[in-house]
PDB file of N, CA and C in Angstrom:
ATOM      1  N   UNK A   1      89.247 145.509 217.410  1.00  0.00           N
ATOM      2  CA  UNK A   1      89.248 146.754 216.670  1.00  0.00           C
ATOM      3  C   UNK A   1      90.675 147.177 216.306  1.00  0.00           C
ATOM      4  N   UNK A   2      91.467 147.088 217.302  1.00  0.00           N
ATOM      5  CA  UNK A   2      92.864 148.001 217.181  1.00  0.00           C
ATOM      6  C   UNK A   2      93.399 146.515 215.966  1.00  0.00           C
ATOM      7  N   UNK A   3      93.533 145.438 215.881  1.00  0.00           N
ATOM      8  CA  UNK A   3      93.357 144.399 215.246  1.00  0.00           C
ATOM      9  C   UNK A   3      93.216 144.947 213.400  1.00  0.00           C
ATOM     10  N   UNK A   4      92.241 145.366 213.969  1.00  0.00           N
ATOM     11  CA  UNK A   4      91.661 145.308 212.452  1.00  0.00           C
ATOM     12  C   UNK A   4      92.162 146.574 211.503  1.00  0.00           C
ATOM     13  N   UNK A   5      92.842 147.623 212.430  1.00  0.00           N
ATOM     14  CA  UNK A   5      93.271 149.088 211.717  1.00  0.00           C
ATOM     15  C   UNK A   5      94.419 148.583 211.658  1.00  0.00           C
ATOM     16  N   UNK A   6      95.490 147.952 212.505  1.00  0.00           N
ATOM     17  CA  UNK A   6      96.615 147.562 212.055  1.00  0.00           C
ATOM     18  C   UNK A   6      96.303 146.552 210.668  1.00  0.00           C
ATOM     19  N   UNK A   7      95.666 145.630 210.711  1.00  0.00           N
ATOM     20  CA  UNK A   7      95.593 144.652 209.054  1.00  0.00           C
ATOM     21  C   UNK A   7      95.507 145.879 207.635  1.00  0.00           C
ATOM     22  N   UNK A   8      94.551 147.160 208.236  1.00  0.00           N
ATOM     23  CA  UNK A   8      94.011 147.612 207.253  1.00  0.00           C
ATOM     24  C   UNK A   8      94.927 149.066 206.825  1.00  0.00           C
ATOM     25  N   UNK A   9      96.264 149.470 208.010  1.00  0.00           N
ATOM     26  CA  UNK A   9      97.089 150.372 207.528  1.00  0.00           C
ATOM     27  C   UNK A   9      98.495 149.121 207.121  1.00  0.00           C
ATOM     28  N   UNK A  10      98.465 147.966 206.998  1.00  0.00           N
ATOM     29  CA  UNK A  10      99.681 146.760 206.872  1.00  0.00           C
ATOM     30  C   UNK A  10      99.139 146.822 204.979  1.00  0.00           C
ATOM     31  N   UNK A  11      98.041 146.503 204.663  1.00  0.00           N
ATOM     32  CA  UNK A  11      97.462 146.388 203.513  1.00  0.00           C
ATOM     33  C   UNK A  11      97.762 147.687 202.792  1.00  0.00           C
ATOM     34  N   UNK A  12      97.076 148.744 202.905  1.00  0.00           N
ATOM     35  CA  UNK A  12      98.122 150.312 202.472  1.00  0.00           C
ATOM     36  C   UNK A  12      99.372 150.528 202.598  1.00  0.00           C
ATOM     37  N   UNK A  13     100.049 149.666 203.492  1.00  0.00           N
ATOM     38  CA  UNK A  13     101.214 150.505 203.225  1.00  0.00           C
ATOM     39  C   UNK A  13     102.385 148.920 202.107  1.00  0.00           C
ATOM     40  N   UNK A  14     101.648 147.613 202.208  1.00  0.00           N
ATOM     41  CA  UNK A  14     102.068 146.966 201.565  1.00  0.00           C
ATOM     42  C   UNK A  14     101.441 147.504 199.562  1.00  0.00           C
ATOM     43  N   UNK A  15      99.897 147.990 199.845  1.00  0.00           N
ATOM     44  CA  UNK A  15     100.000 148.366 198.406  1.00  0.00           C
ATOM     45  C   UNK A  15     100.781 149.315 197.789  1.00  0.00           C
ATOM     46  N   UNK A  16     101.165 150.450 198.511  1.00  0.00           N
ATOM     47  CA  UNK A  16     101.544 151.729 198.406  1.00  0.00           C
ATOM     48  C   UNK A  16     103.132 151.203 198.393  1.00  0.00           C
ATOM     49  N   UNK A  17     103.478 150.326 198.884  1.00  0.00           N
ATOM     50  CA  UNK A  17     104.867 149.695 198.283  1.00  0.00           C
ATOM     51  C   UNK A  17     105.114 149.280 197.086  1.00  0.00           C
ATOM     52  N   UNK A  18     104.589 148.332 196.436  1.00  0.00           N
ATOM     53  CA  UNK A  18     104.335 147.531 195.213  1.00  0.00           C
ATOM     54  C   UNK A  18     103.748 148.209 194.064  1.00  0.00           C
ATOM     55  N   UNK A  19     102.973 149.242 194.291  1.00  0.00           N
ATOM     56  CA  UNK A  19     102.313 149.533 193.267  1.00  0.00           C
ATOM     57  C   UNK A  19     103.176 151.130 193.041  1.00  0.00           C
ATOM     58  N   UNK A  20     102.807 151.580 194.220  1.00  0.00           N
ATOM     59  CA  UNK A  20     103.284 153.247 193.373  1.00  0.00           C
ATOM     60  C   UNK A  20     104.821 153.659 193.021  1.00  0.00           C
ATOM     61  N   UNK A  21     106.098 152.488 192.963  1.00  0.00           N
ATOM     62  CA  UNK A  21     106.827 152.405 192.069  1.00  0.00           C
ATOM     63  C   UNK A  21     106.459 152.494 190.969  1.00  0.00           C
ATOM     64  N   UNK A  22     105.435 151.662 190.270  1.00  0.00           N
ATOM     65  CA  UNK A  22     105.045 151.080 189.057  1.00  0.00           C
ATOM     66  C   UNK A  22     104.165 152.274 188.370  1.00  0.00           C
ATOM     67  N   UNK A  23     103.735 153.110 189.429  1.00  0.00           N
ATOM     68  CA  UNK A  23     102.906 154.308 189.095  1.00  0.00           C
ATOM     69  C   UNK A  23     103.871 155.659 188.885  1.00  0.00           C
ATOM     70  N   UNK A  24     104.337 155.837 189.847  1.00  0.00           N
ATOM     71  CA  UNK A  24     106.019 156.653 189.437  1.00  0.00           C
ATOM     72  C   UNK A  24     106.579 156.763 188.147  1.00  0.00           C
ATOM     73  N   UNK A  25     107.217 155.100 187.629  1.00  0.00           N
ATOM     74  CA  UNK A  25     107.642 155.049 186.756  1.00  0.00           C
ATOM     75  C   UNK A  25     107.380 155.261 185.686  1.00  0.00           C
ATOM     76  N   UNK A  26     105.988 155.170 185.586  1.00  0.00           N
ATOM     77  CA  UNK A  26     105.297 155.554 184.043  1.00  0.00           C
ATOM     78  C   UNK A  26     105.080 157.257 183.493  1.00  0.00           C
ATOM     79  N   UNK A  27     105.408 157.945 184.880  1.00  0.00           N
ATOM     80  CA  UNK A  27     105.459 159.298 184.545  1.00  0.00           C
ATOM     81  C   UNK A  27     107.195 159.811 184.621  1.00  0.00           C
ATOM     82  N   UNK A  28     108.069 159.107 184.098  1.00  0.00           N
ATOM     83  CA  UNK A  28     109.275 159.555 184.118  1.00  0.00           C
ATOM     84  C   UNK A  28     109.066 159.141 182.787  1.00  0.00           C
ATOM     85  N   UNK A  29     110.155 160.716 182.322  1.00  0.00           N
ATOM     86  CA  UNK A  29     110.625 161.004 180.950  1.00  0.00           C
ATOM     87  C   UNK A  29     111.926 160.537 180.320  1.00  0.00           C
ATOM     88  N   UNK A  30     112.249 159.037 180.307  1.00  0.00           N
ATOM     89  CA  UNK A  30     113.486 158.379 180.569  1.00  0.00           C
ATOM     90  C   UNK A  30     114.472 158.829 179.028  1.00  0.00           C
ATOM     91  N   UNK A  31     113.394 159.219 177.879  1.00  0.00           N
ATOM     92  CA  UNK A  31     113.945 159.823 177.067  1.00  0.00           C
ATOM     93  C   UNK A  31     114.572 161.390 177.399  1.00  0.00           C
ATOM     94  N   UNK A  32     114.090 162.482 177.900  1.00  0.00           N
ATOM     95  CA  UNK A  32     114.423 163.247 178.630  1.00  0.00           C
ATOM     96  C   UNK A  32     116.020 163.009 179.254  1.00  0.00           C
ATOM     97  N   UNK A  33     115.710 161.800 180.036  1.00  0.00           N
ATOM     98  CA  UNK A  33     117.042 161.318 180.909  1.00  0.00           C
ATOM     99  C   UNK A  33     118.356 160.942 180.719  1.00  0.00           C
ATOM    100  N   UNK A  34     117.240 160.327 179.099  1.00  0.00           N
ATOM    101  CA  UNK A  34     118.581 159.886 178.287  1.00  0.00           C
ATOM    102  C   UNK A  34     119.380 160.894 177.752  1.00  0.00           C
ATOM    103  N   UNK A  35     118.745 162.046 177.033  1.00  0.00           N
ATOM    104  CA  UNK A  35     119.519 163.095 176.858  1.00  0.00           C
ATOM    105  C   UNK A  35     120.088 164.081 177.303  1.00  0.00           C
ATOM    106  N   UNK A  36     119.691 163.986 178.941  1.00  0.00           N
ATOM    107  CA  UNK A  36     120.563 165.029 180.076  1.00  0.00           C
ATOM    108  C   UNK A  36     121.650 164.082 180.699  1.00  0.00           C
ATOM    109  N   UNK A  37     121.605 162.830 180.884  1.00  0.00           N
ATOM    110  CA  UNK A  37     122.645 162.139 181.539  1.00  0.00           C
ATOM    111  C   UNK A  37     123.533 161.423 180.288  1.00  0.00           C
ATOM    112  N   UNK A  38     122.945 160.842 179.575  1.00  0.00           N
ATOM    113  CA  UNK A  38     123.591 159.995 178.733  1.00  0.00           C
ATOM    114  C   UNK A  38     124.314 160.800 177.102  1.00  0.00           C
ATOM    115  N   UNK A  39     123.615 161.204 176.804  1.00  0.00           N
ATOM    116  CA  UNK A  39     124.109 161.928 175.028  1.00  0.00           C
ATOM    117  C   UNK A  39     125.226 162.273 175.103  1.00  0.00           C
ATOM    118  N   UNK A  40     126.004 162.741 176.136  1.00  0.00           N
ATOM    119  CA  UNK A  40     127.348 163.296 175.978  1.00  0.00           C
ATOM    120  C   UNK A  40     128.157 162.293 175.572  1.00  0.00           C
ATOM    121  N   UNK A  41     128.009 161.306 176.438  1.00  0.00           N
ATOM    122  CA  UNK A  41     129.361 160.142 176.266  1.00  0.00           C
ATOM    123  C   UNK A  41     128.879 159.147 175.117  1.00  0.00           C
ATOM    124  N   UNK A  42     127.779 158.577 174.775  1.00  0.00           N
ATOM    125  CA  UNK A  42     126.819 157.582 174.291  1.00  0.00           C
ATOM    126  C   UNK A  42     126.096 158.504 173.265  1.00  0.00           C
ATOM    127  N   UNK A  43     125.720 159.805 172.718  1.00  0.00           N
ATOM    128  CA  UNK A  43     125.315 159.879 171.277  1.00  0.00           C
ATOM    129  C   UNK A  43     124.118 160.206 171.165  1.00  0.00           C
ATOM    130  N   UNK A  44     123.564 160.600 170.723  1.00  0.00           N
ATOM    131  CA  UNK A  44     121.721 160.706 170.203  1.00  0.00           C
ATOM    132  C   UNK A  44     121.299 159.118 169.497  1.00  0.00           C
ATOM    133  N   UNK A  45     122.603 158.652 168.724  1.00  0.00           N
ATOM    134  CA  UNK A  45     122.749 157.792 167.982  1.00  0.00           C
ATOM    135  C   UNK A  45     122.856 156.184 169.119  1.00  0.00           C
ATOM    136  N   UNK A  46     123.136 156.417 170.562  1.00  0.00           N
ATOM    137  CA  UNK A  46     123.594 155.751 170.850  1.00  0.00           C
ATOM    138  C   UNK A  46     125.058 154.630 170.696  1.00  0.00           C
ATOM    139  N   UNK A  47     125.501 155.346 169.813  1.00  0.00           N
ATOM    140  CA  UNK A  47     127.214 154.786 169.401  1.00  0.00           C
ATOM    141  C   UNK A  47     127.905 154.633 169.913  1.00  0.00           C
ATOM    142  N   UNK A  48     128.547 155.869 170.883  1.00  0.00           N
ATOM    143  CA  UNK A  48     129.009 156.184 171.675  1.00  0.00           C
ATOM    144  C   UNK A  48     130.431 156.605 170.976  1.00  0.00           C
ATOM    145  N   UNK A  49     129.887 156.982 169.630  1.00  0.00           N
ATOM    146  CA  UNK A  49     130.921 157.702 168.966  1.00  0.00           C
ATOM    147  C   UNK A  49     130.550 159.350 169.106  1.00  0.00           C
ATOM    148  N   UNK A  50     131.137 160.372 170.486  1.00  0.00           N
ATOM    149  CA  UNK A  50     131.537 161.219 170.655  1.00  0.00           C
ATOM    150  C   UNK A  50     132.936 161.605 170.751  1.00  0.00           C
ATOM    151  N   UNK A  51     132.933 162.894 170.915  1.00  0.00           N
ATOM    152  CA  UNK A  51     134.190 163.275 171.711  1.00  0.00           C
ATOM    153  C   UNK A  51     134.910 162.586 172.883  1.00  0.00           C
ATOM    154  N   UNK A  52     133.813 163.076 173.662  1.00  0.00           N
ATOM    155  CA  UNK A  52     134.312 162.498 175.091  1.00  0.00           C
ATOM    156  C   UNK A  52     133.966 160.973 175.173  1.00  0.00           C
ATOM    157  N   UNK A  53     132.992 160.101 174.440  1.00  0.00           N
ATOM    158  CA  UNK A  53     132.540 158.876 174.739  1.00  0.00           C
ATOM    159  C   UNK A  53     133.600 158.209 173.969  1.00  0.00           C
ATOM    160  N   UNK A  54     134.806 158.583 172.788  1.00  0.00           N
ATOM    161  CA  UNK A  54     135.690 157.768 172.238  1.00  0.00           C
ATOM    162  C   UNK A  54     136.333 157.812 173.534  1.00  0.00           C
ATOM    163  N   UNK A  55     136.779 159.196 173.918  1.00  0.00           N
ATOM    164  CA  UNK A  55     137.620 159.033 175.182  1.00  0.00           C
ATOM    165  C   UNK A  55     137.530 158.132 175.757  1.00  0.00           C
ATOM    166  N   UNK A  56     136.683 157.617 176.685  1.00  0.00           N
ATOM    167  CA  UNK A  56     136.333 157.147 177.418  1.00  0.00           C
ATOM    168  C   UNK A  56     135.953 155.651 177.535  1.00  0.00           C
ATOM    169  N   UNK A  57     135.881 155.641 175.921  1.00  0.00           N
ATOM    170  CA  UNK A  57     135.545 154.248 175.318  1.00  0.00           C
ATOM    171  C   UNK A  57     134.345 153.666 175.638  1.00  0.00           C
ATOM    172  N   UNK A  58     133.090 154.605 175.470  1.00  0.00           N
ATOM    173  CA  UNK A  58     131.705 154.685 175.973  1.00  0.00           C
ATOM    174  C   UNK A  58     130.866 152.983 175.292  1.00  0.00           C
ATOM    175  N   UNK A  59     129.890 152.692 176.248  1.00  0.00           N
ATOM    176  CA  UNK A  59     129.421 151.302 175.120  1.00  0.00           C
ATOM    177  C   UNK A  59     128.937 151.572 173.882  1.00  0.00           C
ATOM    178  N   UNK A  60     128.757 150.851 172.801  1.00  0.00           N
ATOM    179  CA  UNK A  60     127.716 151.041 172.162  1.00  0.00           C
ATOM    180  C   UNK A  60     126.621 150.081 172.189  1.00  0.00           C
ATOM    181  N   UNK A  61     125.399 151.132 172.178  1.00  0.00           N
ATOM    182  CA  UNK A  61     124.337 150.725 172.073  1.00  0.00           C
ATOM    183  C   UNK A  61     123.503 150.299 171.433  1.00  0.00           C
ATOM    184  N   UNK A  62     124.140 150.450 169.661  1.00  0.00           N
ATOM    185  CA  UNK A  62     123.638 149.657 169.084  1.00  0.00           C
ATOM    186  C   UNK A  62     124.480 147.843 168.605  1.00  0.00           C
ATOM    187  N   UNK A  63     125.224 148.026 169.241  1.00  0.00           N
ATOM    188  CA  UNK A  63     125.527 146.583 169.068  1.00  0.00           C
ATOM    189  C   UNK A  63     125.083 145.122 169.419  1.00  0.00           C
ATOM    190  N   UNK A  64     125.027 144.622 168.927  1.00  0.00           N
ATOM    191  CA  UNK A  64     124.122 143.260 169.317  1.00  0.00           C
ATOM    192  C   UNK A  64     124.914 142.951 170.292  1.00  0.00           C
ATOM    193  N   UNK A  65     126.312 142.326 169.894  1.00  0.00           N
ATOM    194  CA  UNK A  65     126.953 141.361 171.059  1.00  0.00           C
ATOM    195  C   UNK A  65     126.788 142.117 172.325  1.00  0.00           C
ATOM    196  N   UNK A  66     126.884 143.210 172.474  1.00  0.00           N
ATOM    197  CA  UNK A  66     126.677 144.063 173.988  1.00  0.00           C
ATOM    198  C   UNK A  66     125.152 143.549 174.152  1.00  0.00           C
ATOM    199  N   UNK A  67     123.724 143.807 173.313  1.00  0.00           N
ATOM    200  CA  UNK A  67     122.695 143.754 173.767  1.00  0.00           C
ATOM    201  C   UNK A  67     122.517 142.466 174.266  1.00  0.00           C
ATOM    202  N   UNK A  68     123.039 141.282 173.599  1.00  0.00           N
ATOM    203  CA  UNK A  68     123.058 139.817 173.838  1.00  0.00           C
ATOM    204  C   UNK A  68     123.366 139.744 175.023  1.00  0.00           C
ATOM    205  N   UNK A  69     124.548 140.245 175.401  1.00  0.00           N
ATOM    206  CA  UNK A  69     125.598 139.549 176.548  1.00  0.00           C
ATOM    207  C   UNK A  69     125.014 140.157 177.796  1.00  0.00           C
ATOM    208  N   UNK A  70     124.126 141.322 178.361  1.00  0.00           N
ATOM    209  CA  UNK A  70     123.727 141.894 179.158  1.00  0.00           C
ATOM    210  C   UNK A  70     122.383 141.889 179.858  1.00  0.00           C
ATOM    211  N   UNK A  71     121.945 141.282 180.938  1.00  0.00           N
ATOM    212  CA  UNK A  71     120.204 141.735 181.490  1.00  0.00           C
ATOM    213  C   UNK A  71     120.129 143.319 181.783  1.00  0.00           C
ATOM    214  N   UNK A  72     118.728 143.441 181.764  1.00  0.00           N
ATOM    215  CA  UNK A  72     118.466 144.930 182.011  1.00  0.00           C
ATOM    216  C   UNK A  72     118.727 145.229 183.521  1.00  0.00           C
ATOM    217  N   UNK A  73     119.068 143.733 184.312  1.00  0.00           N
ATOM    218  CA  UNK A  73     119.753 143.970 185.622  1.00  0.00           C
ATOM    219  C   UNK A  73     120.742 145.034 185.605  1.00  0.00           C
ATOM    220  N   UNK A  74     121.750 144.062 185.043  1.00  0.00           N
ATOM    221  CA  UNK A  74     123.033 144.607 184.581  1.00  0.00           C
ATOM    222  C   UNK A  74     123.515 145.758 184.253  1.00  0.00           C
ATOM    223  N   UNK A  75     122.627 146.437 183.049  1.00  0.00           N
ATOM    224  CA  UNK A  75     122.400 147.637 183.057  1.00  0.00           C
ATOM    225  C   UNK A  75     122.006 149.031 184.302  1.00  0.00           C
ATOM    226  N   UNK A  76     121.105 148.379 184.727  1.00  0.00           N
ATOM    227  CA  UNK A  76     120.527 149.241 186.134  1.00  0.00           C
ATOM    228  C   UNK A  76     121.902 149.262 187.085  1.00  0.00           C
ATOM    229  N   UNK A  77     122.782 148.556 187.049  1.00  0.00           N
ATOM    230  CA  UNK A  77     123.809 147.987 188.269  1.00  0.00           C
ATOM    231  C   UNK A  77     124.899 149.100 187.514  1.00  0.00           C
ATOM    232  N   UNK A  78     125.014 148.746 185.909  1.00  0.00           N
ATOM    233  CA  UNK A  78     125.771 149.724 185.148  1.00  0.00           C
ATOM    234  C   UNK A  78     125.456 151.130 186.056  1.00  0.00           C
ATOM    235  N   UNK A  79     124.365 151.835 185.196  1.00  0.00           N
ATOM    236  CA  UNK A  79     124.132 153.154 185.302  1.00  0.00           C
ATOM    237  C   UNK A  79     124.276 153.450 187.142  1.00  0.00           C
ATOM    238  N   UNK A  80     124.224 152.239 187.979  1.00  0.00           N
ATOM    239  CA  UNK A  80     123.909 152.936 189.168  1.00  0.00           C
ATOM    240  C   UNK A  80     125.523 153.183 190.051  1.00  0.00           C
ATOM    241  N   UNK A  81     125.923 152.246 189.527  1.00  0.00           N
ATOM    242  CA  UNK A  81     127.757 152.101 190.147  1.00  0.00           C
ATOM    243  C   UNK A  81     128.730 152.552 189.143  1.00  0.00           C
ATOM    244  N   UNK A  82     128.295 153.083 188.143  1.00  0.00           N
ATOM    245  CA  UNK A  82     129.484 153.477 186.718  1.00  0.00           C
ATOM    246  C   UNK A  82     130.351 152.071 186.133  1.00  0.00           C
ATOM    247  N   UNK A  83     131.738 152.390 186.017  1.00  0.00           N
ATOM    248  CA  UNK A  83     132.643 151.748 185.760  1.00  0.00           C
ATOM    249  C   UNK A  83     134.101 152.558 186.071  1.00  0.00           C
ATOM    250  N   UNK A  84     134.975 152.024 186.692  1.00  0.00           N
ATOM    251  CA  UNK A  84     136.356 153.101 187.070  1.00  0.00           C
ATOM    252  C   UNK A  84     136.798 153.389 185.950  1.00  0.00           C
ATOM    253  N   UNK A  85     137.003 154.621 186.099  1.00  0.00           N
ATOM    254  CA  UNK A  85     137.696 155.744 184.736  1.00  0.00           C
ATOM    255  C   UNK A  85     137.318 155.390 183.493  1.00  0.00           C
ATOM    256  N   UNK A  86     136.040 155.268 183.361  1.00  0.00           N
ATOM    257  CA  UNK A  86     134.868 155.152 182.044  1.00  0.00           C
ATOM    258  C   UNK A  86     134.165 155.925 182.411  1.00  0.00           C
ATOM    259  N   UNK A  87     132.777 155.608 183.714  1.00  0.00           N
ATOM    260  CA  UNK A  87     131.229 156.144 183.799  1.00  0.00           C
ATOM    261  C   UNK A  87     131.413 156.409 184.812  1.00  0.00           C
ATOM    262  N   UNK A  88     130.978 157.210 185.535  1.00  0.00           N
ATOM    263  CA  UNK A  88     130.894 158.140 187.220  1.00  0.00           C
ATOM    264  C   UNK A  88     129.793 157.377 187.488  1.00  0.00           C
ATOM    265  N   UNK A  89     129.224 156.984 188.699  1.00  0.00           N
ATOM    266  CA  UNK A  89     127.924 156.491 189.084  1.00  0.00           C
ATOM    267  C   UNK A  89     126.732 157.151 189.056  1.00  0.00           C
ATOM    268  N   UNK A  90     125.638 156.987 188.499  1.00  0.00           N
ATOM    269  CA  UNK A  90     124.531 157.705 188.960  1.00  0.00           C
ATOM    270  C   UNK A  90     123.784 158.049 190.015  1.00  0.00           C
ATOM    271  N   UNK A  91     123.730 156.782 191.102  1.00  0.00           N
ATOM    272  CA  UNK A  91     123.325 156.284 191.969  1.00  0.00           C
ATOM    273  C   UNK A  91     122.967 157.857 193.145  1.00  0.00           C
ATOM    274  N   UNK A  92     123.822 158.953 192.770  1.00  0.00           N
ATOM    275  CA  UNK A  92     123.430 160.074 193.464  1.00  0.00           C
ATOM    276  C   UNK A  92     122.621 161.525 192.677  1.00  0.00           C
ATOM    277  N   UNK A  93     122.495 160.837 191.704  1.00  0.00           N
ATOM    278  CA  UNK A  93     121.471 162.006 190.692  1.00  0.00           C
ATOM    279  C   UNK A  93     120.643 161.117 189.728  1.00  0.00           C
ATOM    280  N   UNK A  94     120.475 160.149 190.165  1.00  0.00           N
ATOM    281  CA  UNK A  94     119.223 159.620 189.905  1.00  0.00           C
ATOM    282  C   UNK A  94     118.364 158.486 190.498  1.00  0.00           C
ATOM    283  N   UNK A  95     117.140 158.600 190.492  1.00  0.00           N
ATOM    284  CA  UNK A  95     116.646 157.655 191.131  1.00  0.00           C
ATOM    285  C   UNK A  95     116.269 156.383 190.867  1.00  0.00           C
ATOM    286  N   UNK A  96     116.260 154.922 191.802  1.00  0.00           N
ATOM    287  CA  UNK A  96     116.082 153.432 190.668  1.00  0.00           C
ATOM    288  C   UNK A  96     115.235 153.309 190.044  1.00  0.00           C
ATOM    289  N   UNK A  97     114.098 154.217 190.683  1.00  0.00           N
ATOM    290  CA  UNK A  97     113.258 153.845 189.429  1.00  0.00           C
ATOM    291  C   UNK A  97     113.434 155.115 188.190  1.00  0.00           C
ATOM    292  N   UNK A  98     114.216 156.072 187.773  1.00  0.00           N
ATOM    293  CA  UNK A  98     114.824 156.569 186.571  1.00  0.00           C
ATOM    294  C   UNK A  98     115.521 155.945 186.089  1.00  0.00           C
ATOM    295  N   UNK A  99     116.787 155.147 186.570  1.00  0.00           N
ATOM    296  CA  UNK A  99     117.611 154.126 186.453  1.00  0.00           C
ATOM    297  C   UNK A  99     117.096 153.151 185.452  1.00  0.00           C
ATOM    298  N   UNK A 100     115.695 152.361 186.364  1.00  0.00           N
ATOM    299  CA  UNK A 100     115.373 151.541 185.205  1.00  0.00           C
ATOM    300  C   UNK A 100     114.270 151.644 183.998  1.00  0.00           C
ATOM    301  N   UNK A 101     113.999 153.058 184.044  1.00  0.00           N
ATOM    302  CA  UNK A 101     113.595 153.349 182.925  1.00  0.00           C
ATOM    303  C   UNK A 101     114.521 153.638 181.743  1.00  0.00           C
ATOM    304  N   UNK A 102     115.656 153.856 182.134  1.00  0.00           N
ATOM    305  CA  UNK A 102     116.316 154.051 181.014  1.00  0.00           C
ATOM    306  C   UNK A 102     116.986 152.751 180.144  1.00  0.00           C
ATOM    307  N   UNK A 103     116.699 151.748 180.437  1.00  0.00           N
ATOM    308  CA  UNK A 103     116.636 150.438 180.289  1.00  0.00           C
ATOM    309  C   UNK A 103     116.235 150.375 178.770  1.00  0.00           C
ATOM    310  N   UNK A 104     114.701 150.687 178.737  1.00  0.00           N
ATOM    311  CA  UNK A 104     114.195 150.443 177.534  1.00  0.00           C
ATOM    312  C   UNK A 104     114.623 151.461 176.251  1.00  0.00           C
ATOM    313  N   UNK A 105     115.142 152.676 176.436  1.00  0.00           N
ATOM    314  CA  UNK A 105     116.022 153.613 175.826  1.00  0.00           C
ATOM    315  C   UNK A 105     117.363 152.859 175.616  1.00  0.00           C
ATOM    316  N   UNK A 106     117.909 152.193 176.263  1.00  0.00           N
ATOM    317  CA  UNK A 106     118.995 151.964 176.104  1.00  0.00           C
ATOM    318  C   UNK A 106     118.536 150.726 175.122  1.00  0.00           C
ATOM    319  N   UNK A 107     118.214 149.193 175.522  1.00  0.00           N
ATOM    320  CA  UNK A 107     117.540 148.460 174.294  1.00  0.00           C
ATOM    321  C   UNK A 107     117.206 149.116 172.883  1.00  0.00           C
ATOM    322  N   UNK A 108     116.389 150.188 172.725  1.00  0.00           N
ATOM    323  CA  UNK A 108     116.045 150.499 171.777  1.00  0.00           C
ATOM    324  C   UNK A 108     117.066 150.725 170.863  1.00  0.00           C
ATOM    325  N   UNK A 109     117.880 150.934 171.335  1.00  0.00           N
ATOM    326  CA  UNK A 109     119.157 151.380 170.271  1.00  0.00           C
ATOM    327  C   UNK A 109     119.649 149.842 169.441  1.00  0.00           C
ATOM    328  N   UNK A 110     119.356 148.778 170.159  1.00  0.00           N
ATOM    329  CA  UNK A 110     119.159 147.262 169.684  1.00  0.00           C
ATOM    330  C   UNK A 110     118.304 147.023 168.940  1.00  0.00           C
ATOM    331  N   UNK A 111     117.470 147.574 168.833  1.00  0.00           N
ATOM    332  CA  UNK A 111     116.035 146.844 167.998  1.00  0.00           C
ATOM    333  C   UNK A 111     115.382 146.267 169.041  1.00  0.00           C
ATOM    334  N   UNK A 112     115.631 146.265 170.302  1.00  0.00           N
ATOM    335  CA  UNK A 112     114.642 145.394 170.845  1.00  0.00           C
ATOM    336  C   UNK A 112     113.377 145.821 171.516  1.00  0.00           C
TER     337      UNK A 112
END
């Protein structure tokens, strides 16, 4: 018996791992995200022709050779660790799975 409640709370808590990321994520507003974290430096346009994003020498997002040269790893690793005296890290005001929703916002500015 005690057997069989451990298999059957191991099974819940392995689904409730795997899945309700995937359930999470679909209710984040990564467009939302994009425009409270990102628009300042990076654009509506994604250019990253602002004020502060020339400063700073922000990416652009619509460029191919950037979209080419990068996985959406990469990106997630971007937004979560910054870059020194470019991007501040996110990694403490947002969460990975916001992180990698903003993935496909960020692509989009590619065509992809």
């Amino acid at each position: 018996m005690f057997t069989r409640i451990l298999i059957v709370i191991s099974l819940q808590a392995a689904i409730g791992f795997l899945v309700l990321p995937k359930i999470i994520a679909g209710d984040i507003d990564a467009q939302g995200l994009y425009k409270k974290h990102c628009v300042t430096c990076h654009g509506n346009d994604g250019t990253g022709k602002t004020d502060l994003g020339v400063g700073l020498g922000a990416r652009n997002f619509t460029d191919k050779e950037f979209q080419d040269s990068i996985t959406d790893e990469q990106i997630v690793e971007q937004i979560e660790n910054g870059t020194k005296e470019k991007m501040f890290p996110f990694k403490d005001k947002l969460t990975p799975e916001e992180m990698k929703a903003l993935v496909p916002v960020i692509r989009a500015f590619g065509g992809r």
